[in-house]
PDB file of N, CA and C in Angstrom:
ATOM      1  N   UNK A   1     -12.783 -68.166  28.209  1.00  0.00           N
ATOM      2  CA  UNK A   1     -11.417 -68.465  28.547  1.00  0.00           C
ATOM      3  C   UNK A   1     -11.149 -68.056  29.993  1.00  0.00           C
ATOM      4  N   UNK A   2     -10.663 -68.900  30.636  1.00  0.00           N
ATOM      5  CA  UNK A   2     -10.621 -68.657  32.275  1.00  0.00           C
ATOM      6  C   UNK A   2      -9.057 -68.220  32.454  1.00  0.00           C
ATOM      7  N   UNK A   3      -8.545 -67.275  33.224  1.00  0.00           N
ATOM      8  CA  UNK A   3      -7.835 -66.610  33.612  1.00  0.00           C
ATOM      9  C   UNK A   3      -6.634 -67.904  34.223  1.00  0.00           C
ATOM     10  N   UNK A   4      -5.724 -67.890  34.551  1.00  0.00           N
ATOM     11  CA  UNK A   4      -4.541 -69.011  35.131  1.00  0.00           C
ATOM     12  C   UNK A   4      -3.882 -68.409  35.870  1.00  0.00           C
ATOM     13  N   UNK A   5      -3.687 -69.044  37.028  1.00  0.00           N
ATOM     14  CA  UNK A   5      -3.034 -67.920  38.350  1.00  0.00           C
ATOM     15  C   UNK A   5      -2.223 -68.883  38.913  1.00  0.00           C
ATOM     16  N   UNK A   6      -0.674 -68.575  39.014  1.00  0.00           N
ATOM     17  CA  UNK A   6       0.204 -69.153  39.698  1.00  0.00           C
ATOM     18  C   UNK A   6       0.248 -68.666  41.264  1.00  0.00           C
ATOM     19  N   UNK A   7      -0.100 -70.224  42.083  1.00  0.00           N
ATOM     20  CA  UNK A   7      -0.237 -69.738  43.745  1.00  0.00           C
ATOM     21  C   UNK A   7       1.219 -70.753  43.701  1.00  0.00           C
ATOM     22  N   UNK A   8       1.815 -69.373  44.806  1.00  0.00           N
ATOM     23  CA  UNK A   8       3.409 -70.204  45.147  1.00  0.00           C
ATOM     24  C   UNK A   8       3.365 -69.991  47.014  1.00  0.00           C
ATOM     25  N   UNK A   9       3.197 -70.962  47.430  1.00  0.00           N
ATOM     26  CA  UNK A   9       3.143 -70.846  48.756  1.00  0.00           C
ATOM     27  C   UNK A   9       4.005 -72.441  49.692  1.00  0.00           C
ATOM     28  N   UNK A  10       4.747 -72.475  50.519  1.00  0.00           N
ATOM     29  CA  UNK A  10       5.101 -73.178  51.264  1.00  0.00           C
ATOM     30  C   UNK A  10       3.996 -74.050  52.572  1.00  0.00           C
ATOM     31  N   UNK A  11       3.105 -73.170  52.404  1.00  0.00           N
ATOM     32  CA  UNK A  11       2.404 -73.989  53.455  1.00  0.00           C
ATOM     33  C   UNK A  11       1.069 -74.705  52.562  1.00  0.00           C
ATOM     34  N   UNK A  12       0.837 -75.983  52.423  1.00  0.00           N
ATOM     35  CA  UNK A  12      -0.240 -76.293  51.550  1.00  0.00           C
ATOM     36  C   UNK A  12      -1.317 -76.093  51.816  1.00  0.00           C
ATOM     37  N   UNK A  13      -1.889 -76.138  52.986  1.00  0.00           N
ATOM     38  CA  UNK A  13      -3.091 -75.703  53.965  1.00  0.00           C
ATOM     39  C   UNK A  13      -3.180 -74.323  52.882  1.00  0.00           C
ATOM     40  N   UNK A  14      -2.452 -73.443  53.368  1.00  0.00           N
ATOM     41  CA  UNK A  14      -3.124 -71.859  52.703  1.00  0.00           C
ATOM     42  C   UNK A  14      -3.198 -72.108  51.376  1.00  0.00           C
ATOM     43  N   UNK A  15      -2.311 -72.746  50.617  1.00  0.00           N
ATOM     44  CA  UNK A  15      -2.446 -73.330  48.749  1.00  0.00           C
ATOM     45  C   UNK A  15      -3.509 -73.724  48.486  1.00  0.00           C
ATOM     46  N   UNK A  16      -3.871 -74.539  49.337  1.00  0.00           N
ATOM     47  CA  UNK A  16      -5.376 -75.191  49.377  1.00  0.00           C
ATOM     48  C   UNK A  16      -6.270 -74.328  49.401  1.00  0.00           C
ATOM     49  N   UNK A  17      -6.512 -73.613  50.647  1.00  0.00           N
ATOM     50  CA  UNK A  17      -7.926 -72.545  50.483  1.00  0.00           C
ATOM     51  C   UNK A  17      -7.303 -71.530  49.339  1.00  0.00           C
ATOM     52  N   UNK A  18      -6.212 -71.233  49.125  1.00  0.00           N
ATOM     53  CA  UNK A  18      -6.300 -70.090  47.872  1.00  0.00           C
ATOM     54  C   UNK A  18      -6.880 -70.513  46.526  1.00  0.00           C
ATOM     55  N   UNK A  19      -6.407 -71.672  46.183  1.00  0.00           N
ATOM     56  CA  UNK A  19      -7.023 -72.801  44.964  1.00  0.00           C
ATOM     57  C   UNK A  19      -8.578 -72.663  45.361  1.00  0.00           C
ATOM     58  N   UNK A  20      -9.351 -73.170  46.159  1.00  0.00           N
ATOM     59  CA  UNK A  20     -10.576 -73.261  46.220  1.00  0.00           C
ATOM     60  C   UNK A  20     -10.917 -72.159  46.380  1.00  0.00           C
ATOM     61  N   UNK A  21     -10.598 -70.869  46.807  1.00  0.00           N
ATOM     62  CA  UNK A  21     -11.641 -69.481  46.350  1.00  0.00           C
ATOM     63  C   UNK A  21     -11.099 -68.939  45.091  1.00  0.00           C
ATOM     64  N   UNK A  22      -9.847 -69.179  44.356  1.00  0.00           N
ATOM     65  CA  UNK A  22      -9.895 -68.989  43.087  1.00  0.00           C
ATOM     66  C   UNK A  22     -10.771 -69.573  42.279  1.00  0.00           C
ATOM     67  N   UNK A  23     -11.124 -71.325  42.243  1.00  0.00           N
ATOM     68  CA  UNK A  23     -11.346 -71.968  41.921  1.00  0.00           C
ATOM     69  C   UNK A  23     -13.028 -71.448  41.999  1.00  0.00           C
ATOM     70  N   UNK A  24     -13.204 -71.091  43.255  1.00  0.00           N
ATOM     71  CA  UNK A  24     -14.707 -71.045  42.993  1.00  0.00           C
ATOM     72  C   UNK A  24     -15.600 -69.354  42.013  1.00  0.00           C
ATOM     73  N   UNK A  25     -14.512 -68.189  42.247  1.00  0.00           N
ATOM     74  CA  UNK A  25     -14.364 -67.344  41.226  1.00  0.00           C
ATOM     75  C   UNK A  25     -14.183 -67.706  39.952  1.00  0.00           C
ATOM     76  N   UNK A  26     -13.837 -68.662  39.528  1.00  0.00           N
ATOM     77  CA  UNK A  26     -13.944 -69.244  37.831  1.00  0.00           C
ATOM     78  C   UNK A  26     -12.801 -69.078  37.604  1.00  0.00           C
ATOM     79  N   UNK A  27     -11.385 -68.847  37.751  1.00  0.00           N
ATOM     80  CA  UNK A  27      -9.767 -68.932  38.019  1.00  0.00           C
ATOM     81  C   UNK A  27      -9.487 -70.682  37.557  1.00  0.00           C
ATOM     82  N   UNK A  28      -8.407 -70.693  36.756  1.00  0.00           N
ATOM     83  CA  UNK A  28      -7.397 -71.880  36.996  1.00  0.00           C
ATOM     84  C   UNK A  28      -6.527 -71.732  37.303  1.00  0.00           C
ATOM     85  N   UNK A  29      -5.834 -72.761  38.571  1.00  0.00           N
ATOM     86  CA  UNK A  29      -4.994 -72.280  39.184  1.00  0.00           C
ATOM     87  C   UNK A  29      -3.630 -73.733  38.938  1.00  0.00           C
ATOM     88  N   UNK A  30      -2.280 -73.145  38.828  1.00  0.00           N
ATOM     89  CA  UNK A  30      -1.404 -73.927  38.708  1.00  0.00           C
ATOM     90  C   UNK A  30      -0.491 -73.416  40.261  1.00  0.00           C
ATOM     91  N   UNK A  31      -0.315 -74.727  41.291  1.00  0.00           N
ATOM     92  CA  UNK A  31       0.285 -74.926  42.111  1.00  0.00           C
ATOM     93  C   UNK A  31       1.781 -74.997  42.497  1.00  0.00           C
ATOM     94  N   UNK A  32       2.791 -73.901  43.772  1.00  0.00           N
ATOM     95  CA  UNK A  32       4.044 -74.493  43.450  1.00  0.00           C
ATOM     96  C   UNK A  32       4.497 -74.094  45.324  1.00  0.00           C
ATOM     97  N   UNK A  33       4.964 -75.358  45.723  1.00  0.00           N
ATOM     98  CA  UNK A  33       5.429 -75.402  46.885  1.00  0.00           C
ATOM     99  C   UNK A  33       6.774 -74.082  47.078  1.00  0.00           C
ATOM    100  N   UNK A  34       7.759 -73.797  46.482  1.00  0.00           N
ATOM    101  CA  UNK A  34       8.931 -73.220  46.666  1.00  0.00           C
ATOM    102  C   UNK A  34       8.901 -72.325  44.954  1.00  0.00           C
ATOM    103  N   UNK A  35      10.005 -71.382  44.907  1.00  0.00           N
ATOM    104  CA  UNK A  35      10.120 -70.525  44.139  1.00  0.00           C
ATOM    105  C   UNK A  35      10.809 -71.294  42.562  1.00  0.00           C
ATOM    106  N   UNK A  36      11.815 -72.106  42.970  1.00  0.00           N
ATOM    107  CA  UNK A  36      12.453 -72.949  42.082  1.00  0.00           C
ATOM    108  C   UNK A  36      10.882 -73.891  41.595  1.00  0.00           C
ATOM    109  N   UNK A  37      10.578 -74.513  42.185  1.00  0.00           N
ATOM    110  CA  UNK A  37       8.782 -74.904  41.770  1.00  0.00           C
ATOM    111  C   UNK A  37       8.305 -74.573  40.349  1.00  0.00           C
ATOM    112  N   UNK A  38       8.109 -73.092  41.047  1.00  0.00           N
ATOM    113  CA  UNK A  38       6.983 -72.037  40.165  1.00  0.00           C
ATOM    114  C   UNK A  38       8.013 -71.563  38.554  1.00  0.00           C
ATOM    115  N   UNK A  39       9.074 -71.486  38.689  1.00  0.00           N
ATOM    116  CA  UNK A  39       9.791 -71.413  37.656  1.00  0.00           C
ATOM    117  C   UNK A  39      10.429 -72.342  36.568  1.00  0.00           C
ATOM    118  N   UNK A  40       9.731 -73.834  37.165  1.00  0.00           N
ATOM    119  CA  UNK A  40      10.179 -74.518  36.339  1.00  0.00           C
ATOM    120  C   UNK A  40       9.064 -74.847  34.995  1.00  0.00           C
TER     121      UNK A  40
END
């Protein structure tokens, strides 16, 4: 069972590399531009 990690970041560039070194640690990662985003 792989771990699920909410990345909340405004700039997608850094969303991006955070997803791919989670991603490559064995992490699933669910994505959210703004705070309202991540809470919905």
């Amino acid at each position: 069972m792989a771990y699920r990690i909410l990345i909340v970041d405004d700039e997608a560039a850094l969303q991006n590399m955070v997803r791919e070194i989670l991603a490559q640690a064995g992490y699933e990662t669910v994505s959210a531009l703004t705070c309202t985003q991540a809470l919905d």
